[in-house]
C-alpha atoms as a PDB file:
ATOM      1  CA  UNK A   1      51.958   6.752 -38.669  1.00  0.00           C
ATOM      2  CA  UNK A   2      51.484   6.778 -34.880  1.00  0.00           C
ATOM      3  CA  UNK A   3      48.595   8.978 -34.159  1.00  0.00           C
ATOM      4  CA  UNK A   4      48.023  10.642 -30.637  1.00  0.00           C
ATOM      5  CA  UNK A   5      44.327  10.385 -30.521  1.00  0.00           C
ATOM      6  CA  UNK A   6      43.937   6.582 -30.090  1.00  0.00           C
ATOM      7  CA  UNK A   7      40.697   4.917 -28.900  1.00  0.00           C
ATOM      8  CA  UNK A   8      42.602   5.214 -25.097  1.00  0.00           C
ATOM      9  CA  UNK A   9      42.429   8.947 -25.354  1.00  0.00           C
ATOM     10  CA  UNK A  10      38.916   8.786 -26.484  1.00  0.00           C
ATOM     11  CA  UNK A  11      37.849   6.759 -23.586  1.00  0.00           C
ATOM     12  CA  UNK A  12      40.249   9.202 -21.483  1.00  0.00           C
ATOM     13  CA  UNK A  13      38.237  12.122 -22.533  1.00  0.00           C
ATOM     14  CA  UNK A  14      34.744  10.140 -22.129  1.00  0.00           C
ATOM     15  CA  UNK A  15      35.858   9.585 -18.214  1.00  0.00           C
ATOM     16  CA  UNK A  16      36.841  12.820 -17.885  1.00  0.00           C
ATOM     17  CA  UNK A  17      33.233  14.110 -19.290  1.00  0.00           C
ATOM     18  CA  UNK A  18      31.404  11.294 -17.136  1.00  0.00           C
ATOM     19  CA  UNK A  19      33.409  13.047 -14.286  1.00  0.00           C
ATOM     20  CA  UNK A  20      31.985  16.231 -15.047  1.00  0.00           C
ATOM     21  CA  UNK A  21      28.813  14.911 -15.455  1.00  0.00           C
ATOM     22  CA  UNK A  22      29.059  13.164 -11.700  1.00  0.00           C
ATOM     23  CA  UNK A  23      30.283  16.743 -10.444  1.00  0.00           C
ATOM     24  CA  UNK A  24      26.974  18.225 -12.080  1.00  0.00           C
ATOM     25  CA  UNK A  25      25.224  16.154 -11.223  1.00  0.00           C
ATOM     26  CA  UNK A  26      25.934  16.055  -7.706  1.00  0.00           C
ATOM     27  CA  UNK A  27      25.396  19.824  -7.671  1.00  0.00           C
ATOM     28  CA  UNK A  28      22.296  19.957  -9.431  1.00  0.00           C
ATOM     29  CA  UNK A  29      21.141  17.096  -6.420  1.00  0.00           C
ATOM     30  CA  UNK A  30      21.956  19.387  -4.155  1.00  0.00           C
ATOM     31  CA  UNK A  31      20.416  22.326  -5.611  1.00  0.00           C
ATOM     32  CA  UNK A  32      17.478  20.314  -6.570  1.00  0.00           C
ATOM     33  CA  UNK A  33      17.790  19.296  -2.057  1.00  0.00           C
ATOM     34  CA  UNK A  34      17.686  22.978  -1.541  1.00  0.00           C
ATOM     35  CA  UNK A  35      14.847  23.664  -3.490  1.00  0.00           C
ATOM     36  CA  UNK A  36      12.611  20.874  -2.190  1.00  0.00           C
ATOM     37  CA  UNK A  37      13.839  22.332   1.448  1.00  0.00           C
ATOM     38  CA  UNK A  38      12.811  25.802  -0.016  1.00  0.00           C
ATOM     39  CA  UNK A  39       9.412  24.482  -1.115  1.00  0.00           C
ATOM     40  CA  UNK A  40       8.807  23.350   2.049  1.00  0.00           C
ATOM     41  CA  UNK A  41       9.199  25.905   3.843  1.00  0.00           C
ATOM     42  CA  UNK A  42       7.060  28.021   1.945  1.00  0.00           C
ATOM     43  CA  UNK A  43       4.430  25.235   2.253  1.00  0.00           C
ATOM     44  CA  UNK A  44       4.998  25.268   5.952  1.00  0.00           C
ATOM     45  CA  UNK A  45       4.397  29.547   5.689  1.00  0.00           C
ATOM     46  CA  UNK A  46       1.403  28.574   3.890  1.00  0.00           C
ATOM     47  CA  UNK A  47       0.130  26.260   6.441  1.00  0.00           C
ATOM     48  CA  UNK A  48       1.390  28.589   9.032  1.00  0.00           C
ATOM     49  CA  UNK A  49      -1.002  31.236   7.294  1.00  0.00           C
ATOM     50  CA  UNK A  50      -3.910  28.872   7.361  1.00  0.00           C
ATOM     51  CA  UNK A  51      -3.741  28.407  10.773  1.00  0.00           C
ATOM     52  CA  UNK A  52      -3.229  31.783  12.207  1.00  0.00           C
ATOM     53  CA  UNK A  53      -6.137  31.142  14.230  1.00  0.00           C
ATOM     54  CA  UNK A  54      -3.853  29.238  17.097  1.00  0.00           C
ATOM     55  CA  UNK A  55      -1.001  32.051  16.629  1.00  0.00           C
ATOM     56  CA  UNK A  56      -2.230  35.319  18.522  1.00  0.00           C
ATOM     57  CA  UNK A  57       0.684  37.225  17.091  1.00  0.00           C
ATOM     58  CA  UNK A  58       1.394  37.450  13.368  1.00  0.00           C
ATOM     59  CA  UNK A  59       4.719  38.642  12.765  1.00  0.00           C
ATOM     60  CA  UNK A  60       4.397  39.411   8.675  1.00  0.00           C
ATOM     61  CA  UNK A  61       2.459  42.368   6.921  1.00  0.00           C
ATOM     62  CA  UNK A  62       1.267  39.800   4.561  1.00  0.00           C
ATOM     63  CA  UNK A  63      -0.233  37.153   6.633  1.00  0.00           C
ATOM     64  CA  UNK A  64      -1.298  39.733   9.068  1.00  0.00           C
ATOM     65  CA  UNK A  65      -3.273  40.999   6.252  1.00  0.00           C
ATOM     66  CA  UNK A  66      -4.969  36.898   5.355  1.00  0.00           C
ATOM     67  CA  UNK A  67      -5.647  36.932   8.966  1.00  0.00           C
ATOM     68  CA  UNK A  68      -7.774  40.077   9.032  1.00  0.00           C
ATOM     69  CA  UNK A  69      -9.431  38.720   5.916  1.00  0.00           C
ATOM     70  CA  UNK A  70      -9.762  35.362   7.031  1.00  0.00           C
ATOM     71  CA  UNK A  71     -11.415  36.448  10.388  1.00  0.00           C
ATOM     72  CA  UNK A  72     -13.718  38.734   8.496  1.00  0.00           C
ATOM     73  CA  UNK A  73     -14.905  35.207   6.250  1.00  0.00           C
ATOM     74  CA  UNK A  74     -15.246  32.954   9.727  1.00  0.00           C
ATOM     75  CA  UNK A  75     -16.989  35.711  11.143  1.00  0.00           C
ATOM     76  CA  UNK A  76     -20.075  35.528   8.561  1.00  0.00           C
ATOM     77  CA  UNK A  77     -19.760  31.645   9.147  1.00  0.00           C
ATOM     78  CA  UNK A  78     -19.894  31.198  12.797  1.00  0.00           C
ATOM     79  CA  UNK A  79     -18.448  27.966  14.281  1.00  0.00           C
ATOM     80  CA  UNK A  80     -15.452  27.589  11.074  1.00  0.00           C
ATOM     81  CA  UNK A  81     -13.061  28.616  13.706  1.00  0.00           C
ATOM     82  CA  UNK A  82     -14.004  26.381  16.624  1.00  0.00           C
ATOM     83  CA  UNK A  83     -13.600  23.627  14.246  1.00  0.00           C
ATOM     84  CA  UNK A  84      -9.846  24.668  13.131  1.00  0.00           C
ATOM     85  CA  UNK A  85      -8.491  25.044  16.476  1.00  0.00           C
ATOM     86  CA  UNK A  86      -9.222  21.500  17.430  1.00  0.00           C
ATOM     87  CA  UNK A  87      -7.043  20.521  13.830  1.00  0.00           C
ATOM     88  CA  UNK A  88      -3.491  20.560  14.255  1.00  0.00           C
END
């Protein structure tokens, strides 16, 4: 009896799944790309934060709010400041 699932549909179905997988793949890359890009960014915010002392105005509540703090800690340690401006 001729049956329709030879080994050549097998290996038909096994491209078709490593196809998928490729497609997934690819789109998890790129969402893993966006992510990293994300991370970034919000290390670059972070960093932005840190320095706040060489950005007079501070757009966000939040960082507005580490600044105050932040300038409250250098001001009970004199000369902190001086020293982050020069580091850019």
């Amino acid at each position: 009896m001729h049956r329709k699932s030879s080994p050549i549909s097998a290996v038909d179905r096994f491209l078709s799944i490593m196809e998928d997988w490729k497609i997934r793949s690819g789109l998890l890359s790129v969402a893993g790309g966006a992510w990293a890009l994300i991370e970034r960014s919000a290390l670059d915010d972070y960093e932005h934060q840190r320095s706040w002392e060489r950005q007079p105005f501070v757009p966000t509540p939040t960082i507005s709010v580490h600044s105050v703090y932040q300038r409250s800690k250098d001001a009970s340690r004199p000369g902190r400041s001086a020293t982050v401006n020069h580091h850019s």
